[in-house]
C-alpha atoms as a PDB file:
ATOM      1  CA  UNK A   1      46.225  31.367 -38.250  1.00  0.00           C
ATOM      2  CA  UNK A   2      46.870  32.233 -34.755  1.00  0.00           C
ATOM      3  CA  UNK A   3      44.658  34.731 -32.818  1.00  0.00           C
ATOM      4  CA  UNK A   4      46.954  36.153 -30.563  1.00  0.00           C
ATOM      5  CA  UNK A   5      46.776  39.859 -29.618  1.00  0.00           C
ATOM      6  CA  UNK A   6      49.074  42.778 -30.400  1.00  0.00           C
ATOM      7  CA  UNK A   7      49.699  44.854 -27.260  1.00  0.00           C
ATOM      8  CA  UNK A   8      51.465  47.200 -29.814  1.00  0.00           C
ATOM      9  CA  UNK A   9      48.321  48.933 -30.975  1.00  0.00           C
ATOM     10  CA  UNK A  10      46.642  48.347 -28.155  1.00  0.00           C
ATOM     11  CA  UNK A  11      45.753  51.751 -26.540  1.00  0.00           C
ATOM     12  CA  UNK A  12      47.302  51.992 -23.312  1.00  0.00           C
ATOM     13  CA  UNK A  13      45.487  52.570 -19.855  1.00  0.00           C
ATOM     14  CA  UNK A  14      46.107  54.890 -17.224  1.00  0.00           C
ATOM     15  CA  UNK A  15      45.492  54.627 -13.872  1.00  0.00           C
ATOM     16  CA  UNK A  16      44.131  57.848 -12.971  1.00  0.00           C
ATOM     17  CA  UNK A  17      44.197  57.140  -8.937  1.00  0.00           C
ATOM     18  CA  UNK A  18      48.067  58.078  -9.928  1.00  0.00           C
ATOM     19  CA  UNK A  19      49.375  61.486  -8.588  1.00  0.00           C
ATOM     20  CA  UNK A  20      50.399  61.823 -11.681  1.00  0.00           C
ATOM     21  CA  UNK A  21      47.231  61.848 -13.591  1.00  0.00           C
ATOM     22  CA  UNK A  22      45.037  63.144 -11.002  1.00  0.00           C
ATOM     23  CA  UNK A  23      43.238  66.252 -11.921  1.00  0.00           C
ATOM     24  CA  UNK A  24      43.324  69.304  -9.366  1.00  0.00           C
ATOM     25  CA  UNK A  25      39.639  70.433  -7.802  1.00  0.00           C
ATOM     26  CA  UNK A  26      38.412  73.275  -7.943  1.00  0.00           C
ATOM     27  CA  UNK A  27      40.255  74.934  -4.945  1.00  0.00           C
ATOM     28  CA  UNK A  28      43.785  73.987  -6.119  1.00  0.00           C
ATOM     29  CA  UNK A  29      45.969  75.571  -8.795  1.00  0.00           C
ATOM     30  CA  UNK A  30      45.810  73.066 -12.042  1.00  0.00           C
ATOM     31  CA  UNK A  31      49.810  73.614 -11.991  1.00  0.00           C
ATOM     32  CA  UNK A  32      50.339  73.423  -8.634  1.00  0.00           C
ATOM     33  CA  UNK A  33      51.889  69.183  -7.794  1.00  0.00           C
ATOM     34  CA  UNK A  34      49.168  66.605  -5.939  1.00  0.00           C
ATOM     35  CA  UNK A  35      50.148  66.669  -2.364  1.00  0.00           C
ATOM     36  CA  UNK A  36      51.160  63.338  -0.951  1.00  0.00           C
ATOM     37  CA  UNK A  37      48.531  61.216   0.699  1.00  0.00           C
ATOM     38  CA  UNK A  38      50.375  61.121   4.203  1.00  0.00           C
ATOM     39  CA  UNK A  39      50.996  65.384   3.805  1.00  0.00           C
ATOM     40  CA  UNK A  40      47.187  65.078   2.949  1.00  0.00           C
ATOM     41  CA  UNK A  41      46.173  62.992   6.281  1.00  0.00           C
ATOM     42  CA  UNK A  42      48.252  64.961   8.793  1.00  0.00           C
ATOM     43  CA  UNK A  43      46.075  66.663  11.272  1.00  0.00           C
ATOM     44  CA  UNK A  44      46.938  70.386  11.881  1.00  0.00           C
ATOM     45  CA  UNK A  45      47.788  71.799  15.020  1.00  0.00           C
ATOM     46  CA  UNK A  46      44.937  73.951  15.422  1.00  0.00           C
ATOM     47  CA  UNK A  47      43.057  76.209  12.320  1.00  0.00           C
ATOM     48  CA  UNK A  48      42.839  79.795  12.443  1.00  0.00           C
ATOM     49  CA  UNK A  49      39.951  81.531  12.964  1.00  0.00           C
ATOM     50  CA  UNK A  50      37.682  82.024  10.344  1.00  0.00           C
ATOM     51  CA  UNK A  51      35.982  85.371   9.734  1.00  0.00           C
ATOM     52  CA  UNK A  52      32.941  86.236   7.456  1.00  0.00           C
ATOM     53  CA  UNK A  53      31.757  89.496   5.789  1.00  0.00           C
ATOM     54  CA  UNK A  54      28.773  90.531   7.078  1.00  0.00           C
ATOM     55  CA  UNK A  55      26.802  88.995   3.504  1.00  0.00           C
ATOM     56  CA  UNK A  56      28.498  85.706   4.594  1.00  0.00           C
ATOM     57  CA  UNK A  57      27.666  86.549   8.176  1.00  0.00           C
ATOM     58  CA  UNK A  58      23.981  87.073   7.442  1.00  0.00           C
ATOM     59  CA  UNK A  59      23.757  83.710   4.659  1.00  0.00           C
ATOM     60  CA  UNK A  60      25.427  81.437   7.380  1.00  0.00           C
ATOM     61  CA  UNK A  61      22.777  82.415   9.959  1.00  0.00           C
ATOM     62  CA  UNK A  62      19.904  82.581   6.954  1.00  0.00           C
ATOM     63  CA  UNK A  63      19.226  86.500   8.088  1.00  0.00           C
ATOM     64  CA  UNK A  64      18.813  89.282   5.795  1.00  0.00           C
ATOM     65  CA  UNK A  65      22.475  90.969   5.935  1.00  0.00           C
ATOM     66  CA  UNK A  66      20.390  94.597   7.194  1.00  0.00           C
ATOM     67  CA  UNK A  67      19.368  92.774  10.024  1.00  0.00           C
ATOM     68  CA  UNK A  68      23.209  92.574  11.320  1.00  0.00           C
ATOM     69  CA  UNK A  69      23.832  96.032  10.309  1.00  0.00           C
ATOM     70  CA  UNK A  70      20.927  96.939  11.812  1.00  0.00           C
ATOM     71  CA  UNK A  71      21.755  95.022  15.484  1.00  0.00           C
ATOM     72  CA  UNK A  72      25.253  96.588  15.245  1.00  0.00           C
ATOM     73  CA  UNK A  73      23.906  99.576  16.001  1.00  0.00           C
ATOM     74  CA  UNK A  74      21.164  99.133  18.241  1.00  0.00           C
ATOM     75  CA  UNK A  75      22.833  95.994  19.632  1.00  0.00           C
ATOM     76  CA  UNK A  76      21.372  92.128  20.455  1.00  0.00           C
ATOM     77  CA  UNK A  77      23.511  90.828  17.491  1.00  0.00           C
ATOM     78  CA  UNK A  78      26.384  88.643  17.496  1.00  0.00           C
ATOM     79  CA  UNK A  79      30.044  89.858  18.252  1.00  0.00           C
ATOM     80  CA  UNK A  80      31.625  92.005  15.610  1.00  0.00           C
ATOM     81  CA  UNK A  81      35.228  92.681  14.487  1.00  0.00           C
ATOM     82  CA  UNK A  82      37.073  95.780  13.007  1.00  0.00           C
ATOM     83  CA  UNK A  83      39.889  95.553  10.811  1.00  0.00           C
ATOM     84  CA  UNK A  84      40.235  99.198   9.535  1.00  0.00           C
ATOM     85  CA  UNK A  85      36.431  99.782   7.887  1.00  0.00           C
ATOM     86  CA  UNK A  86      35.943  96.213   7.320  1.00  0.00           C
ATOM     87  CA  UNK A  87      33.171  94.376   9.727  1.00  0.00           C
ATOM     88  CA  UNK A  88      33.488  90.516  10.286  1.00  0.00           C
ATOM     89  CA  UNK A  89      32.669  88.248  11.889  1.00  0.00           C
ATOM     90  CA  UNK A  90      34.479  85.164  13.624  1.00  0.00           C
ATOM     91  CA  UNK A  91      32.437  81.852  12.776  1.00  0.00           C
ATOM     92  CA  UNK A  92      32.994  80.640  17.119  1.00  0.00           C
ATOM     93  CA  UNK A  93      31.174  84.120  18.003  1.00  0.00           C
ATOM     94  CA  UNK A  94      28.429  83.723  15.318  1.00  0.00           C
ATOM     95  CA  UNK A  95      27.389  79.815  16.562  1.00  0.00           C
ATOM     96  CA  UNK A  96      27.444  81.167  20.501  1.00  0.00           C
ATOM     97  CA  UNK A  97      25.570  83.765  19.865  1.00  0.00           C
ATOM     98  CA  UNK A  98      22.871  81.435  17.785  1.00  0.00           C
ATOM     99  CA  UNK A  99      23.029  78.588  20.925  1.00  0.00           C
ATOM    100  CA  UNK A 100      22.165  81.289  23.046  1.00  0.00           C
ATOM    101  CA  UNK A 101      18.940  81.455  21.126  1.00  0.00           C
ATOM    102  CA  UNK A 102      18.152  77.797  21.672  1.00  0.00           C
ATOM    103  CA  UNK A 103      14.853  77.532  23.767  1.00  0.00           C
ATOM    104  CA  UNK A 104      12.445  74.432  24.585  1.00  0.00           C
ATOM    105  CA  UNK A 105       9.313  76.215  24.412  1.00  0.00           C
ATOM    106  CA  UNK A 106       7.892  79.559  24.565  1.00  0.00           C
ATOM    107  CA  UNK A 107       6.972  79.050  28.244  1.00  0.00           C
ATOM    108  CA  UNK A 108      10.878  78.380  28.706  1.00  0.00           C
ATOM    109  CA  UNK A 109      11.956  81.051  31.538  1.00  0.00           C
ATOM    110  CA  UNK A 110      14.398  82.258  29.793  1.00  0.00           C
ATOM    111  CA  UNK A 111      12.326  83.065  26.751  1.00  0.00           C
ATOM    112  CA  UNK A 112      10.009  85.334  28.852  1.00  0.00           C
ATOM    113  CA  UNK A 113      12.649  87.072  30.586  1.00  0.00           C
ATOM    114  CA  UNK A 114      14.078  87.806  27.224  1.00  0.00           C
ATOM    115  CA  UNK A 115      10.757  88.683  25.157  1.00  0.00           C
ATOM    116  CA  UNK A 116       8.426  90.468  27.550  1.00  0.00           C
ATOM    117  CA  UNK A 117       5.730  90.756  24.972  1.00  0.00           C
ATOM    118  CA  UNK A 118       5.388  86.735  24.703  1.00  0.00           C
ATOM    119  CA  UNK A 119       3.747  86.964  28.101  1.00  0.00           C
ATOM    120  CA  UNK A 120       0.055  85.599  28.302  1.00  0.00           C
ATOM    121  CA  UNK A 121      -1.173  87.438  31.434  1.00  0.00           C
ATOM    122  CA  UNK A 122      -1.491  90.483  29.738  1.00  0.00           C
ATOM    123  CA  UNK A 123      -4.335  89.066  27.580  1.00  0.00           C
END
């Protein structure tokens, strides 16, 4: 009696590292074909901007989102756009404006000159 195997009911296995069988995530249509690994690799020429809503805006820089309303009108917050009665903001204006809170100590210069109450003398 010979023990030899019988690939004809044996199930079959898939490579799923195929294009074929790979599934789509979560930001890709399911119908929508697999692009090719060398489309996938190609650098692009330079991205477009990005903009945020002022919600996004506020959660990217951990601030309440009334505290950017609130220095849009009396000013000292980052850059804003307008499109129509939409506010956003571009992500480039929103990480110069935070560097340009970036300070050593509380004796820096610079953070005097900009917060004249963190003076000592006065005390």
């Amino acid at each position: 009696m010979s023990h030899s195997i019988d690939l004809s009911r044996q199930p079959r296995r898939i490579d799923l590292d195929t294009q074929l069988h790979r599934k789509a995530g979560p930001t890709t249509h399911a119908m929508r074909p697999v692009e090719a690994a060398s489309e996938a690799q190609t650098p692009q020429a330079s991205p477009a901007p990005r903009y945020l809503t002022n919600n996004e805006a506020a959660a990217f820089l951990r601030l309440s989102p009334r505290t950017l309303e609130k220095q849009r009108v009396i000013g000292g917050g980052p850059r804003f756009h307008k499109f129509g009665r939409r506010v956003m903001y571009a992500l480039a204006d929103l990480e110069a404006w935070a560097s340009e809170r970036s300070f050593e100590t509380t004796f820096d210069p610079e953070y005097i000159d900009r917060h004249p109450g963190a003076q000592r003398d006065d005390q």
